[in-house]
N, C-alpha and C. Protein backbone atom coordinates (compact mmCIF):
# COMPACT_ATOMS: atom_id res chain seq x y z
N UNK A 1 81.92 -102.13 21.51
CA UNK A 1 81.12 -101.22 20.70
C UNK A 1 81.79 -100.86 19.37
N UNK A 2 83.33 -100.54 19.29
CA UNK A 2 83.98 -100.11 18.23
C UNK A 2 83.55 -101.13 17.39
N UNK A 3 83.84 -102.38 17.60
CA UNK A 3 83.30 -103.81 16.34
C UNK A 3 81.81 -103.78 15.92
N UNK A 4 81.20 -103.25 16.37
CA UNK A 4 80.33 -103.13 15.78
C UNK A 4 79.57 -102.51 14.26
N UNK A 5 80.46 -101.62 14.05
CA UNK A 5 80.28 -100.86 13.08
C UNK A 5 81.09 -101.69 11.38
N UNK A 6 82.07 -102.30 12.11
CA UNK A 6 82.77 -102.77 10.92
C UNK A 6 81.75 -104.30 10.58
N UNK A 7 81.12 -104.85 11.44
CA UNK A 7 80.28 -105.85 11.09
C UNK A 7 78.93 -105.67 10.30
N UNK A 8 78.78 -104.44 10.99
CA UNK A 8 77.17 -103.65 10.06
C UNK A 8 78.10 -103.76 8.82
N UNK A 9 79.17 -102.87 8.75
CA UNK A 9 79.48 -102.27 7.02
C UNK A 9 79.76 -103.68 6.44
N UNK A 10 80.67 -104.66 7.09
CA UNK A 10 80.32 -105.91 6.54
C UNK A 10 79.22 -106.75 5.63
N UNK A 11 77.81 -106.55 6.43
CA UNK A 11 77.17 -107.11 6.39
C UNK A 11 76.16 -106.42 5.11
N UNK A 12 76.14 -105.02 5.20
CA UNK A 12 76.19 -104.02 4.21
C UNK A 12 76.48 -104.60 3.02
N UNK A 13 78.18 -104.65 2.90
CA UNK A 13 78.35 -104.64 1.93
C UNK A 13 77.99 -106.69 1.25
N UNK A 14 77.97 -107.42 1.92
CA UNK A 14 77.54 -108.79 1.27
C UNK A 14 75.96 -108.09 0.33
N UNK A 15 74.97 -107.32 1.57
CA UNK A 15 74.05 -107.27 0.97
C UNK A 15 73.96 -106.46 -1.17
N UNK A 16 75.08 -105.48 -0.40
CA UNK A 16 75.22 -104.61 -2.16
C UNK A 16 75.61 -105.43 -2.80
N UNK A 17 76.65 -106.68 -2.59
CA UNK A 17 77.28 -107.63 -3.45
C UNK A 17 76.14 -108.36 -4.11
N UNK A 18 75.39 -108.96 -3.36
CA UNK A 18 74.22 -109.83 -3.81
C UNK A 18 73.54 -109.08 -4.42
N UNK A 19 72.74 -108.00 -4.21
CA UNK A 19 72.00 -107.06 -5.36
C UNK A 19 72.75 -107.16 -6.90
N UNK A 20 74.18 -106.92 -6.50
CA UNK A 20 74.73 -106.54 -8.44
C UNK A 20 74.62 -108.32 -8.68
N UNK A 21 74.82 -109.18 -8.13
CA UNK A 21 75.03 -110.59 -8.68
C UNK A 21 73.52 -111.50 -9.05
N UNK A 22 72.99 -110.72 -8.20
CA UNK A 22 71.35 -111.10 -8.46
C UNK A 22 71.17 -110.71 -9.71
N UNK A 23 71.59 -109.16 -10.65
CA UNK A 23 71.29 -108.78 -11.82
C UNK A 23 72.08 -109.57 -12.50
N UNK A 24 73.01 -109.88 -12.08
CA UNK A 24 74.43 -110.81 -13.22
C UNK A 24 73.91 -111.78 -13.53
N UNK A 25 73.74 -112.45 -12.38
CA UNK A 25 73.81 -113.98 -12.73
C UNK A 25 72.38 -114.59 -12.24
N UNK A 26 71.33 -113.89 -11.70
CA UNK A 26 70.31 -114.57 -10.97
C UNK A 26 70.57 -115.29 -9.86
N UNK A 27 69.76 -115.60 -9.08
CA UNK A 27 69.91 -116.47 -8.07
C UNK A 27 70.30 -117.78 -7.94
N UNK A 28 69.69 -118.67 -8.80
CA UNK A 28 70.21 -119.86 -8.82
C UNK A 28 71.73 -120.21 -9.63
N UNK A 29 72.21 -119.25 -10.04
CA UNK A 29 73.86 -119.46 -10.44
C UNK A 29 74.09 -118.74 -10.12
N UNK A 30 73.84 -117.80 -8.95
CA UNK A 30 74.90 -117.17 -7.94
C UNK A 30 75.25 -118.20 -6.62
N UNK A 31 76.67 -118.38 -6.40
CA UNK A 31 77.07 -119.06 -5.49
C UNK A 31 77.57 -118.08 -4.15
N UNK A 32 77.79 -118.66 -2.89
CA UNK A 32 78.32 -117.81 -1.96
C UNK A 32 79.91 -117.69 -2.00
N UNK A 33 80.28 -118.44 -3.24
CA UNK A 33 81.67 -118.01 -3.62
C UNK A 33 81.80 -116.94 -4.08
N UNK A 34 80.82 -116.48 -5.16
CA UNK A 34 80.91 -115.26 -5.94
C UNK A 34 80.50 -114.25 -5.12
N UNK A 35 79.91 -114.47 -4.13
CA UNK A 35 79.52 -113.21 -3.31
C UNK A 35 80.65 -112.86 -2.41
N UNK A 36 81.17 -113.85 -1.60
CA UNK A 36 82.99 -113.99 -0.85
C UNK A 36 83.76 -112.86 -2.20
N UNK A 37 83.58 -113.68 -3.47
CA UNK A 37 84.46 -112.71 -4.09
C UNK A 37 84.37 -111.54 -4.58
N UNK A 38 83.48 -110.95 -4.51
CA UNK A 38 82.77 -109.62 -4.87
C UNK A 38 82.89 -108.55 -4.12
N UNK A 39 82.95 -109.13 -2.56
CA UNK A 39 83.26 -108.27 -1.52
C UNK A 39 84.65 -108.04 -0.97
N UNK A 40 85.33 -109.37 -1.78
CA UNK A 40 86.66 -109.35 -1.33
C UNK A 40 87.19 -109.94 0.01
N UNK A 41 86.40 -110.97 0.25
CA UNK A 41 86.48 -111.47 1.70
C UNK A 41 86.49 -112.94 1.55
N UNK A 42 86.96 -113.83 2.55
CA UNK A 42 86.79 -115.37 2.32
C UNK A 42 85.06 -115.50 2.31
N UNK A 43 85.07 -117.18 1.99
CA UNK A 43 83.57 -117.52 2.21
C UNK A 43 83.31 -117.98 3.31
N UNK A 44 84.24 -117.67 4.25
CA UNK A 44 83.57 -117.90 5.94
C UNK A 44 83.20 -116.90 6.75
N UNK A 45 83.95 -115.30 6.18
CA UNK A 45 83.48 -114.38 6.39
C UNK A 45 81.73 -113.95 6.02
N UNK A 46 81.39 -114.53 4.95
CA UNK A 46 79.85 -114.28 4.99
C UNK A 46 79.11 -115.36 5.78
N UNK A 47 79.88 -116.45 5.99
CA UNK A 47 78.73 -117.37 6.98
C UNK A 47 78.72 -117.41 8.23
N UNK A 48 79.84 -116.10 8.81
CA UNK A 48 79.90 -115.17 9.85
C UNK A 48 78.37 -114.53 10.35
N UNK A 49 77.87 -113.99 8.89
CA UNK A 49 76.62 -113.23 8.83
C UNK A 49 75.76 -113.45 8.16
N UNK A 50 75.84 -115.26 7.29
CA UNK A 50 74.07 -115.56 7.46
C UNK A 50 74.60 -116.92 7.38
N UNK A 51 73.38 -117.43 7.68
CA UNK A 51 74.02 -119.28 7.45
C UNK A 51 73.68 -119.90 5.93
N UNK A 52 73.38 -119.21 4.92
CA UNK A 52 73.03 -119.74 3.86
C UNK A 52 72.70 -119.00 2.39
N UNK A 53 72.52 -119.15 1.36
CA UNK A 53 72.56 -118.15 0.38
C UNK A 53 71.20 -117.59 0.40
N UNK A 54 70.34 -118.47 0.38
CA UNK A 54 69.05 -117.98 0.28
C UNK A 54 68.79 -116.67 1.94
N UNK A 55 69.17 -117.28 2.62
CA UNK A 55 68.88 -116.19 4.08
C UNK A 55 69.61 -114.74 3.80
N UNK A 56 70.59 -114.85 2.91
CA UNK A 56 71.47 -113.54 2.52
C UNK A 56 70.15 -112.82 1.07
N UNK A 57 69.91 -113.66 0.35
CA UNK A 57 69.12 -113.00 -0.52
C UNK A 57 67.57 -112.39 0.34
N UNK A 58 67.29 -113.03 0.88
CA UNK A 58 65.69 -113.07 2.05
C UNK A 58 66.36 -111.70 2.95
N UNK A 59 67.51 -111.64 3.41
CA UNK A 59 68.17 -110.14 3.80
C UNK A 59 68.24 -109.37 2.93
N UNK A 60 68.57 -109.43 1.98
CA UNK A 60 68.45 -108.44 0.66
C UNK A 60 66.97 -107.92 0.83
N UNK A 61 65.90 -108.95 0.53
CA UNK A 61 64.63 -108.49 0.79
C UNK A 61 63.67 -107.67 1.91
N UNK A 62 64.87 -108.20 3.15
CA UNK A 62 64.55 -107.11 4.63
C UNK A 62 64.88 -105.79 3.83
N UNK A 63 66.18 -106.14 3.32
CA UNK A 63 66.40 -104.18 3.57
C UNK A 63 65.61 -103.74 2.39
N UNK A 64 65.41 -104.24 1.52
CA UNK A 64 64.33 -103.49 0.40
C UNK A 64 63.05 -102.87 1.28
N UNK A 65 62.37 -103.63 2.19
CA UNK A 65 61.15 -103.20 2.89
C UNK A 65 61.65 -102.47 3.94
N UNK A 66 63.06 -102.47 4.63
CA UNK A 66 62.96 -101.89 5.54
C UNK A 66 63.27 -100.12 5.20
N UNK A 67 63.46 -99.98 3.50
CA UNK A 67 63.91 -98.54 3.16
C UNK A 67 62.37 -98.36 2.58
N UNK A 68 61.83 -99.33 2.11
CA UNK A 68 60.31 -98.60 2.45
C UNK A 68 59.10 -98.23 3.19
N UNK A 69 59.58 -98.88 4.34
CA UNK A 69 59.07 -98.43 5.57
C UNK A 69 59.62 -97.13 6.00
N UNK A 70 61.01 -97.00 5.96
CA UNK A 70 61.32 -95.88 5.74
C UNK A 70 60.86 -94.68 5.14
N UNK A 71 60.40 -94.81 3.90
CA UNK A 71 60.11 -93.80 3.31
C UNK A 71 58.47 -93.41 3.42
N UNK A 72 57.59 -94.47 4.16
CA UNK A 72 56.53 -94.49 4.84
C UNK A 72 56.58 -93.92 5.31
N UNK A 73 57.30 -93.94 6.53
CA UNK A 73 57.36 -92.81 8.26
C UNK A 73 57.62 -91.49 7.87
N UNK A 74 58.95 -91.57 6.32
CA UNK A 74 58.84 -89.45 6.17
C UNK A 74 57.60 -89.19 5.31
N UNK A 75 57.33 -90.00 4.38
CA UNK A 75 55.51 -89.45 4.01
C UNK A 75 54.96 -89.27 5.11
N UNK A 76 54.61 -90.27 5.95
CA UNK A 76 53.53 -89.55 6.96
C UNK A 76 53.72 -88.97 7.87
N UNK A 77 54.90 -88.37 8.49
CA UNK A 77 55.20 -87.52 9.40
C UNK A 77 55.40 -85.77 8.66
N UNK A 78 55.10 -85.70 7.00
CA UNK A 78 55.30 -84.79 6.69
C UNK A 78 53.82 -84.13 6.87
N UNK A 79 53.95 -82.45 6.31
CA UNK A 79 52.70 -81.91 6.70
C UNK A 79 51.39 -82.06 5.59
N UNK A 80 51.39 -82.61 4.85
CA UNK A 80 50.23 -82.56 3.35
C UNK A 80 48.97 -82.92 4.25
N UNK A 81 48.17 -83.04 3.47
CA UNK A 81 46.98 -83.67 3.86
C UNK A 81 46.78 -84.93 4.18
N UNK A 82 46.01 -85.45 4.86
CA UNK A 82 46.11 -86.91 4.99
C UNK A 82 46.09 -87.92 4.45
N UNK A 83 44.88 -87.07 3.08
CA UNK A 83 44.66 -87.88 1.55
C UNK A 83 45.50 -88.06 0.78
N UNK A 84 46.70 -86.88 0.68
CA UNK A 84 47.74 -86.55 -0.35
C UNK A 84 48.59 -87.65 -0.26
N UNK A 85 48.96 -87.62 1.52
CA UNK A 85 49.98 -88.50 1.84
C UNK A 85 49.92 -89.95 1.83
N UNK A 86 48.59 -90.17 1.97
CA UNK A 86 48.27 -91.81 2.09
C UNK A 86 48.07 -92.01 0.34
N UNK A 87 47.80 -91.33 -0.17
CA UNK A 87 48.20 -91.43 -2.06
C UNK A 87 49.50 -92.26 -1.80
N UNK A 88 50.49 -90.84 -1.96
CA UNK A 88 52.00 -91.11 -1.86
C UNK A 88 52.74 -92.36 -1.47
N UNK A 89 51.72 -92.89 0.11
CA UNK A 89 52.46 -94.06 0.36
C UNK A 89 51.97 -95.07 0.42
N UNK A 90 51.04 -95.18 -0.67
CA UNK A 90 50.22 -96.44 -1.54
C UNK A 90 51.57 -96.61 -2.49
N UNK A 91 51.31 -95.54 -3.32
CA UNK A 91 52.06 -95.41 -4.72
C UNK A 91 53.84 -95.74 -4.55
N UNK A 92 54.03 -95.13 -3.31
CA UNK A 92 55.73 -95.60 -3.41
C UNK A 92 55.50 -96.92 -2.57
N UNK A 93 54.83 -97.72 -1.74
CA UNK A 93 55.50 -98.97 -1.31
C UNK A 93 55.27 -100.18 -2.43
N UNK A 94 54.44 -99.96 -3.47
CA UNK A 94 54.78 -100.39 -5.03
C UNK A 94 55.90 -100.14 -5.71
N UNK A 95 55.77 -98.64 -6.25
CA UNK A 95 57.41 -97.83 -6.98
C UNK A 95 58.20 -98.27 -6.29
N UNK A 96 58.54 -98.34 -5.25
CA UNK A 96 60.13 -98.52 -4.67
C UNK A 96 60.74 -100.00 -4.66
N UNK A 97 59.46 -100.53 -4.62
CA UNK A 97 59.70 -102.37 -4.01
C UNK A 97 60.60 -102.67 -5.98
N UNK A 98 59.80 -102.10 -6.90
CA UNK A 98 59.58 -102.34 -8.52
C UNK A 98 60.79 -101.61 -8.91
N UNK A 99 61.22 -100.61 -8.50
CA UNK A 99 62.55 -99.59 -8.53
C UNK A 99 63.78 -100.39 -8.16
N UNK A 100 63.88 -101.68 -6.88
CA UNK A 100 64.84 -101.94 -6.38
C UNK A 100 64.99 -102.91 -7.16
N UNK A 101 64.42 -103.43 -8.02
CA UNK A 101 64.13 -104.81 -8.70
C UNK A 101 64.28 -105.18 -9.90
N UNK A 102 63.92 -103.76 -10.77
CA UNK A 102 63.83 -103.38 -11.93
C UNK A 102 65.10 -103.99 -13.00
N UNK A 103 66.14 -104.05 -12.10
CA UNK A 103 67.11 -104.14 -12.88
C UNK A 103 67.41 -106.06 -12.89
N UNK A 104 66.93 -106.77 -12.11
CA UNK A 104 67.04 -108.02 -12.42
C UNK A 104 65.41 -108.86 -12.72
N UNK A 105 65.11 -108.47 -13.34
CA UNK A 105 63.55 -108.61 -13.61
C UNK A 105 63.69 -110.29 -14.26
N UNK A 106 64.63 -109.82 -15.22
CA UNK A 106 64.92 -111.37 -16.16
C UNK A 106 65.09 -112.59 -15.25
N UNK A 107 65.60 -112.24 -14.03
CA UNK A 107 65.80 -113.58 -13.47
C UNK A 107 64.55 -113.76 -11.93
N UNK A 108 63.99 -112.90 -12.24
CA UNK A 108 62.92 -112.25 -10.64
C UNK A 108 62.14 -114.01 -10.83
N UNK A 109 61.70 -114.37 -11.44
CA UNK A 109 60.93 -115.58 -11.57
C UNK A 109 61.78 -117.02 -10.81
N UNK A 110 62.68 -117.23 -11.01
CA UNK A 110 63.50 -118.14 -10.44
C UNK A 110 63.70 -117.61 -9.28
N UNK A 111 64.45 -116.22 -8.88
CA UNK A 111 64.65 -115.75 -7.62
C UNK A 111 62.94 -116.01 -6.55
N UNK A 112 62.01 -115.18 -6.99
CA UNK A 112 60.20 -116.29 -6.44
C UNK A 112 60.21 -117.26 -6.04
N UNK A 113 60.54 -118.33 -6.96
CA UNK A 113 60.30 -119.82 -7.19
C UNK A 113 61.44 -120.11 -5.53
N UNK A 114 62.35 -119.47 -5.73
CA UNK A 114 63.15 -120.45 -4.77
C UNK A 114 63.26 -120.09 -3.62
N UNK A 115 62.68 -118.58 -3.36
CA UNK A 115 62.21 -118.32 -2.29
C UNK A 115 60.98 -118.13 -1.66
N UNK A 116 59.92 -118.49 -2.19
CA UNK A 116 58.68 -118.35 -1.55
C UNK A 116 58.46 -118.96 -0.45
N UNK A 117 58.97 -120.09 0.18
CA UNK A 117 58.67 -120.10 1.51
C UNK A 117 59.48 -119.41 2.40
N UNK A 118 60.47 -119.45 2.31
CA UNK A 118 60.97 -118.01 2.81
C UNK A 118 59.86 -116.60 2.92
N UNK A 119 59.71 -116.22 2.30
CA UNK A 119 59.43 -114.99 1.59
C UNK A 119 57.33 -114.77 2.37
N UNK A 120 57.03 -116.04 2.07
CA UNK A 120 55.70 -116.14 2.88
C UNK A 120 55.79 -116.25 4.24
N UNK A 121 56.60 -116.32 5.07
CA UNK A 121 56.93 -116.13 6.12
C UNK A 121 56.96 -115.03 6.35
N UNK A 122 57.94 -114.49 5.78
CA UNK A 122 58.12 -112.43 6.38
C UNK A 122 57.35 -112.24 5.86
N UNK A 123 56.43 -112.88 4.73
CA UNK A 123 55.67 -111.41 4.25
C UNK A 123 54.38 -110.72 5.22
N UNK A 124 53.58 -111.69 5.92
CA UNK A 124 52.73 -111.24 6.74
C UNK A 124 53.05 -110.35 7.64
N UNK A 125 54.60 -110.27 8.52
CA UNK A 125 55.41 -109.39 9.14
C UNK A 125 55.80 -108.08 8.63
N UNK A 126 56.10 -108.06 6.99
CA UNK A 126 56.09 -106.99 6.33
C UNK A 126 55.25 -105.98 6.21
N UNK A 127 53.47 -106.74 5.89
CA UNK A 127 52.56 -106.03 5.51
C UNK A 127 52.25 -105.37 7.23
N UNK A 128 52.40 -106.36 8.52
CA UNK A 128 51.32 -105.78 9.70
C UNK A 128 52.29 -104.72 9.65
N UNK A 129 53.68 -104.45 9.64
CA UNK A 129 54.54 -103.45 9.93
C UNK A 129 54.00 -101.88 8.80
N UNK A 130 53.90 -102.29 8.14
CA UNK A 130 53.53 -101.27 7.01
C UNK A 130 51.93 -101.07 7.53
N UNK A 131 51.18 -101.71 7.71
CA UNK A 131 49.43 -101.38 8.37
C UNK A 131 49.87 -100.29 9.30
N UNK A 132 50.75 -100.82 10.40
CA UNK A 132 50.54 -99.67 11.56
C UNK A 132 50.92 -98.44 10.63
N UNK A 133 51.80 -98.29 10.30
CA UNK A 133 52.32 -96.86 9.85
C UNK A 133 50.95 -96.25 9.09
N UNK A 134 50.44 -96.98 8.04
CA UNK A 134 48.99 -96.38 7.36
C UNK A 134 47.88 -96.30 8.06
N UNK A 135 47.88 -96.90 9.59
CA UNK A 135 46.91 -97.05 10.96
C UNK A 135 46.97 -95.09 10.85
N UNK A 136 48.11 -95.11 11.14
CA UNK A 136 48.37 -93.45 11.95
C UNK A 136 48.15 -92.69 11.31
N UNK A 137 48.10 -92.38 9.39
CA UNK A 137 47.93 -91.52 8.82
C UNK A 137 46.49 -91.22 8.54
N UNK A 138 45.53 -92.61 8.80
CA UNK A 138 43.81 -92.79 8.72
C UNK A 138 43.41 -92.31 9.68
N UNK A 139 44.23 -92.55 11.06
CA UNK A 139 43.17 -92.01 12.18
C UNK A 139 43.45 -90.24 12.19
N UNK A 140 44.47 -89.67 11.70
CA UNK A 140 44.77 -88.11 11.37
C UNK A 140 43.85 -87.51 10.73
N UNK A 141 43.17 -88.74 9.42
CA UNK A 141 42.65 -88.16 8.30
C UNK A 141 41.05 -88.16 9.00
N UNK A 142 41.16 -88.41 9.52
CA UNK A 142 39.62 -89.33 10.44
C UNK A 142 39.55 -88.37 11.78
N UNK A 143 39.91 -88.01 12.00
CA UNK A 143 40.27 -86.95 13.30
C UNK A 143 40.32 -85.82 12.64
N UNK A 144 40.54 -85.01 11.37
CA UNK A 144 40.82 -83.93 10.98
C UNK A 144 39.57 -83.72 10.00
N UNK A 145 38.49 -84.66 9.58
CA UNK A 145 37.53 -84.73 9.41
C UNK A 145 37.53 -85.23 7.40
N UNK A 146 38.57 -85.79 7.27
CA UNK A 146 38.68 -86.09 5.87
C UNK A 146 38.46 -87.28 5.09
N UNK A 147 38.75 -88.38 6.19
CA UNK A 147 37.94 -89.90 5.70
C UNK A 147 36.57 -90.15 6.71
N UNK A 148 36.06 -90.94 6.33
CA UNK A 148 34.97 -91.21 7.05
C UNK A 148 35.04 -93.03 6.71
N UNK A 149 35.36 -93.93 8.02
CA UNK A 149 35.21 -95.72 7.66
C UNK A 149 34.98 -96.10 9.44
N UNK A 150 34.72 -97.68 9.08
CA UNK A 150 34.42 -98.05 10.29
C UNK A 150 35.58 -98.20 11.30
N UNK A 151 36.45 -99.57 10.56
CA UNK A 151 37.36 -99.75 11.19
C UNK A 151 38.76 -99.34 10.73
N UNK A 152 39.84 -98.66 11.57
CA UNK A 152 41.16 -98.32 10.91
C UNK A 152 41.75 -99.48 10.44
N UNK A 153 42.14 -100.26 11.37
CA UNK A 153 42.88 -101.49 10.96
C UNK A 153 42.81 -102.38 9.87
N UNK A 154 41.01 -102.69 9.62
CA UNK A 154 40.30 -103.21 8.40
C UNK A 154 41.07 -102.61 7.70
N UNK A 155 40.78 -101.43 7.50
CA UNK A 155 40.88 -100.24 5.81
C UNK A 155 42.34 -100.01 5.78
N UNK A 156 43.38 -99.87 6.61
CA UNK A 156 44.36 -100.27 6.32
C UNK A 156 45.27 -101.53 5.40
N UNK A 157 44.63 -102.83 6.04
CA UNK A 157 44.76 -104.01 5.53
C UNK A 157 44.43 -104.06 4.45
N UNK A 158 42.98 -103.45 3.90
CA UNK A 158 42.42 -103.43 2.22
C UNK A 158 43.22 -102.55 1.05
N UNK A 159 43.79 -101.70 2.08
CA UNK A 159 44.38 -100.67 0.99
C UNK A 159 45.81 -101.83 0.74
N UNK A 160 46.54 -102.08 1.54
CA UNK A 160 47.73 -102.64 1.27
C UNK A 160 47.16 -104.03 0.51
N UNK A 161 45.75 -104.88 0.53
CA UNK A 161 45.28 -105.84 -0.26
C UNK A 161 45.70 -105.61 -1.75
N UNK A 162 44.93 -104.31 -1.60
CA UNK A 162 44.39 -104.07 -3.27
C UNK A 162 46.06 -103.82 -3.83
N UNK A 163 46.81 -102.82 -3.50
CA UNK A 163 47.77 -103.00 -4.32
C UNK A 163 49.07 -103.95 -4.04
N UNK A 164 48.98 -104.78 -2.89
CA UNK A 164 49.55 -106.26 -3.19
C UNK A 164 49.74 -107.00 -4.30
N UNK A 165 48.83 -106.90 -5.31
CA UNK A 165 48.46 -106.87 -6.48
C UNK A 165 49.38 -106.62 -7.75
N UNK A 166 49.85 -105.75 -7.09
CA UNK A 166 50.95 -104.69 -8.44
C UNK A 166 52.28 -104.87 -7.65
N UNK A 167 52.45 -105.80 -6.45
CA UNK A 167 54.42 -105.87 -6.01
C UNK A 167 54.74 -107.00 -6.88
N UNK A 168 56.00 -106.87 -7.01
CA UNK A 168 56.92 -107.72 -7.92
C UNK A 168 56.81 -108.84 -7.40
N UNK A 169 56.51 -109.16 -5.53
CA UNK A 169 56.00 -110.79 -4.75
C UNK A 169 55.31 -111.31 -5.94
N UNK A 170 53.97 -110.70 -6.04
CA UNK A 170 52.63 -111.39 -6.54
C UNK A 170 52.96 -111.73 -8.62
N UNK A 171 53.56 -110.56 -9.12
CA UNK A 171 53.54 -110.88 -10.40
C UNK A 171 54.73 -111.94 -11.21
N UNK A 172 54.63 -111.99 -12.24
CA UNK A 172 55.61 -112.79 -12.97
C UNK A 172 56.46 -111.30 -13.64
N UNK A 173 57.53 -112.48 -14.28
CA UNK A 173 58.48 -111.45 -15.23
C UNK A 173 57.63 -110.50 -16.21
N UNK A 174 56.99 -110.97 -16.72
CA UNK A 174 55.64 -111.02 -18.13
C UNK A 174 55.12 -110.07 -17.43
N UNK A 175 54.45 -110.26 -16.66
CA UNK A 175 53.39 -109.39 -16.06
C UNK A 175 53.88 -107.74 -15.47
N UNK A 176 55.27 -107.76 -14.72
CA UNK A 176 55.63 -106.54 -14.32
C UNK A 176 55.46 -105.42 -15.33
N UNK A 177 56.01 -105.78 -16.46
CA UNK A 177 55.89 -104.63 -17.57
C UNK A 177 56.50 -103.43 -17.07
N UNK A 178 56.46 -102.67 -18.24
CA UNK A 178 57.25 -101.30 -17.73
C UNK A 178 56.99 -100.20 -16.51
N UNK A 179 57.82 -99.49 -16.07
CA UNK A 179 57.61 -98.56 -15.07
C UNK A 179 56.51 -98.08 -14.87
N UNK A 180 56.38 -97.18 -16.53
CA UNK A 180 55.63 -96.41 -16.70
C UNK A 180 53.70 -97.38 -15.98
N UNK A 181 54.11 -98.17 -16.56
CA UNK A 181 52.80 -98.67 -16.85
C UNK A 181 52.43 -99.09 -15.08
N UNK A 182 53.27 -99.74 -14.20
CA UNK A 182 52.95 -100.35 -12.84
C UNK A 182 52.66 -98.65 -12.42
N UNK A 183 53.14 -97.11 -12.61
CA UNK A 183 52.90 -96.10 -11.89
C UNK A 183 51.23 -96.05 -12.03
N UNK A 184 51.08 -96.34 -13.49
CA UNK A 184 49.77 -95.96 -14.21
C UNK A 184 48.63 -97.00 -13.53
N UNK A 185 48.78 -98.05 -13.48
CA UNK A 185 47.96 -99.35 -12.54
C UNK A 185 48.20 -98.56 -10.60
N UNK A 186 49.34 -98.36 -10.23
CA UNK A 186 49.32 -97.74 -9.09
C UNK A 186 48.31 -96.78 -8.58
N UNK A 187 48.62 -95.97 -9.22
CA UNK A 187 47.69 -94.47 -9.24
C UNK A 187 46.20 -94.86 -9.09
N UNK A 188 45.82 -95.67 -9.85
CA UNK A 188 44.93 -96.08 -10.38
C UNK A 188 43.83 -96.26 -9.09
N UNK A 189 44.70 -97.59 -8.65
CA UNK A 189 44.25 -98.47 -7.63
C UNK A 189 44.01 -97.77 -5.97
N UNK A 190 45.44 -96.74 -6.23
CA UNK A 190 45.44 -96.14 -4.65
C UNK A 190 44.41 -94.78 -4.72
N UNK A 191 43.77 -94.04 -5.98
CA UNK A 191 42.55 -93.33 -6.03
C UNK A 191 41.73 -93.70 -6.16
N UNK A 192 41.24 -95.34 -6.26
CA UNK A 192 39.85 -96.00 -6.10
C UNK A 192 39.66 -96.25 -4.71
N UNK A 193 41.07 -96.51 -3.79
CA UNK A 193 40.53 -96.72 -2.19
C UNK A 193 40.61 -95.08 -2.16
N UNK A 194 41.32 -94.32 -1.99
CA UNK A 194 40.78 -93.36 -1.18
C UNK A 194 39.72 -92.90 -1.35
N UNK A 195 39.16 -92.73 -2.53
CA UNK A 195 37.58 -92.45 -2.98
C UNK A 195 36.86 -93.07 -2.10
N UNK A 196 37.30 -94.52 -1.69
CA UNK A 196 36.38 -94.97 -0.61
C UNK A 196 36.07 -94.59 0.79
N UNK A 197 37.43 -93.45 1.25
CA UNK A 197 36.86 -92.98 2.51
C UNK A 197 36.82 -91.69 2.44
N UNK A 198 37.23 -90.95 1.17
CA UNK A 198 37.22 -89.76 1.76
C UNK A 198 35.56 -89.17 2.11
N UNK A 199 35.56 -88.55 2.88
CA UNK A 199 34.63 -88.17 3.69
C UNK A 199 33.44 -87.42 2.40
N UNK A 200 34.37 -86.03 2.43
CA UNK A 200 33.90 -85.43 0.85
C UNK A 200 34.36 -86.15 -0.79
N UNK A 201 34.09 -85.87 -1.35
CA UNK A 201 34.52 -86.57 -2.47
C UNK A 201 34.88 -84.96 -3.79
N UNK A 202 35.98 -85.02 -3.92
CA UNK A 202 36.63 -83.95 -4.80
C UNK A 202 35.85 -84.18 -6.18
N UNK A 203 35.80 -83.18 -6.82
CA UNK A 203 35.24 -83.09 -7.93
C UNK A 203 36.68 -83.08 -8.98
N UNK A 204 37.59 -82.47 -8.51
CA UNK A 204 39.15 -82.72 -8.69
C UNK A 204 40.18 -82.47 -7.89
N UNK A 205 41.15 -82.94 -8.10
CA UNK A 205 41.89 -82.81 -6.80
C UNK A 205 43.14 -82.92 -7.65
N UNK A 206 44.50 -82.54 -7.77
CA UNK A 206 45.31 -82.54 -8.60
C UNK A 206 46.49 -83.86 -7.78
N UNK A 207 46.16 -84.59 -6.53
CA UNK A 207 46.97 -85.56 -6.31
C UNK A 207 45.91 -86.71 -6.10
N UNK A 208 44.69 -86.36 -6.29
CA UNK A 208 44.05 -87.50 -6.45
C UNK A 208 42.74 -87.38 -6.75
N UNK A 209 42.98 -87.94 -8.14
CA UNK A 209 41.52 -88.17 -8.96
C UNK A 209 41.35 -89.20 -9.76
């Protein structure tokens, strides 16, 4: 049990290494030498904990989704409304994915290119994992008398459709554009679905109009 912990922080830290080298150097001239040397460890110590560069970067990409799943479960376990909250965690599983990313944008296009089959693999695993969590906050809102739809699961899937749209997966370098502007397309997109179920329809609402 004691070894365990030093292999997590291990494995930890390859992942922080690859984040700053991803901004340095991009993916395709980052080697698993430079990552060995970044962490300060041989290069057999990282093939300890993945078998390849790309599976270490595709881990990079677990933990990006797995801290926004994270931040899914405390939106919706908090007390707001059901509408407020399913705003919130439209808008951050965009912001956060675009936040973690932001800083190697210049090379995000090559990093795509060389992982998309990778990357189309988890991604269907990504999104059903993220459905359930927005499953639970619809049937609250739907039970407490605030959306009105047929199926949860459907309207789950559509909401995460529509702003699929605006993750750094789907766009180019060109296309991400500034912060400001993906919040402004966000907002946008995640108050045209909820308009679609809420039951009543606000004349204003100060988290979603």
């Amino acid at each position: 049990m004691p070894a365990i912990a030093p292999r997590l922080e291990t494995k930890d830290a390859i992942l922080d290494a690859t984040e700053r080298l991803l901004a340095r150097y991009g993916y395709r001239k980052m080697t698993v030498e430079d990552i060995a040397r970044e962490v300060g460890v041989g290069k057999g110590t990282i093939y300890l904990h993945f078998p390849s560069k790309e599976e270490i970067v595709l881990s990079h990409v677990d933990r990006i989704v797995d801290r926004v799943k994270e931040r899914l479960r405390t939106i919706a376990a908090s007390d707001s409304a059901a509408a407020v909250r399913l705003r919130s965690m439209l808008m951050i599983r965009v912001l956060f994915r675009f936040d973690s990313i932001q800083h190697y944008t210049q090379n995000l296009n090559d990093l795509l290119a060389a992982l998309r089959p990778g990357l189309l693999a988890r991604r269907a695993r990504y999104y059903d994992e993220e459905a359930q969590i927005l499953v639970d906050v619809l049937n609250q809102g739907r039970d407490a008398g605030e959306f009105e739809f047929d199926d949860t699961l459907s309207t789950a899937y559509a909401m995460l459709h529509a702003t699929n749209s605006l993750l750094p997966y789907s766009l180019s370098t060109s296309e991400l554009g500034e912060r400001e502007e993906v919040e402004e397309k966000t907002a946008a997109v995640a108050n045209l679905m909820l308009h679609g179920v809420l039951r009543i329809k606000p004349k204003a609402d100060p988290g979603i109009n």
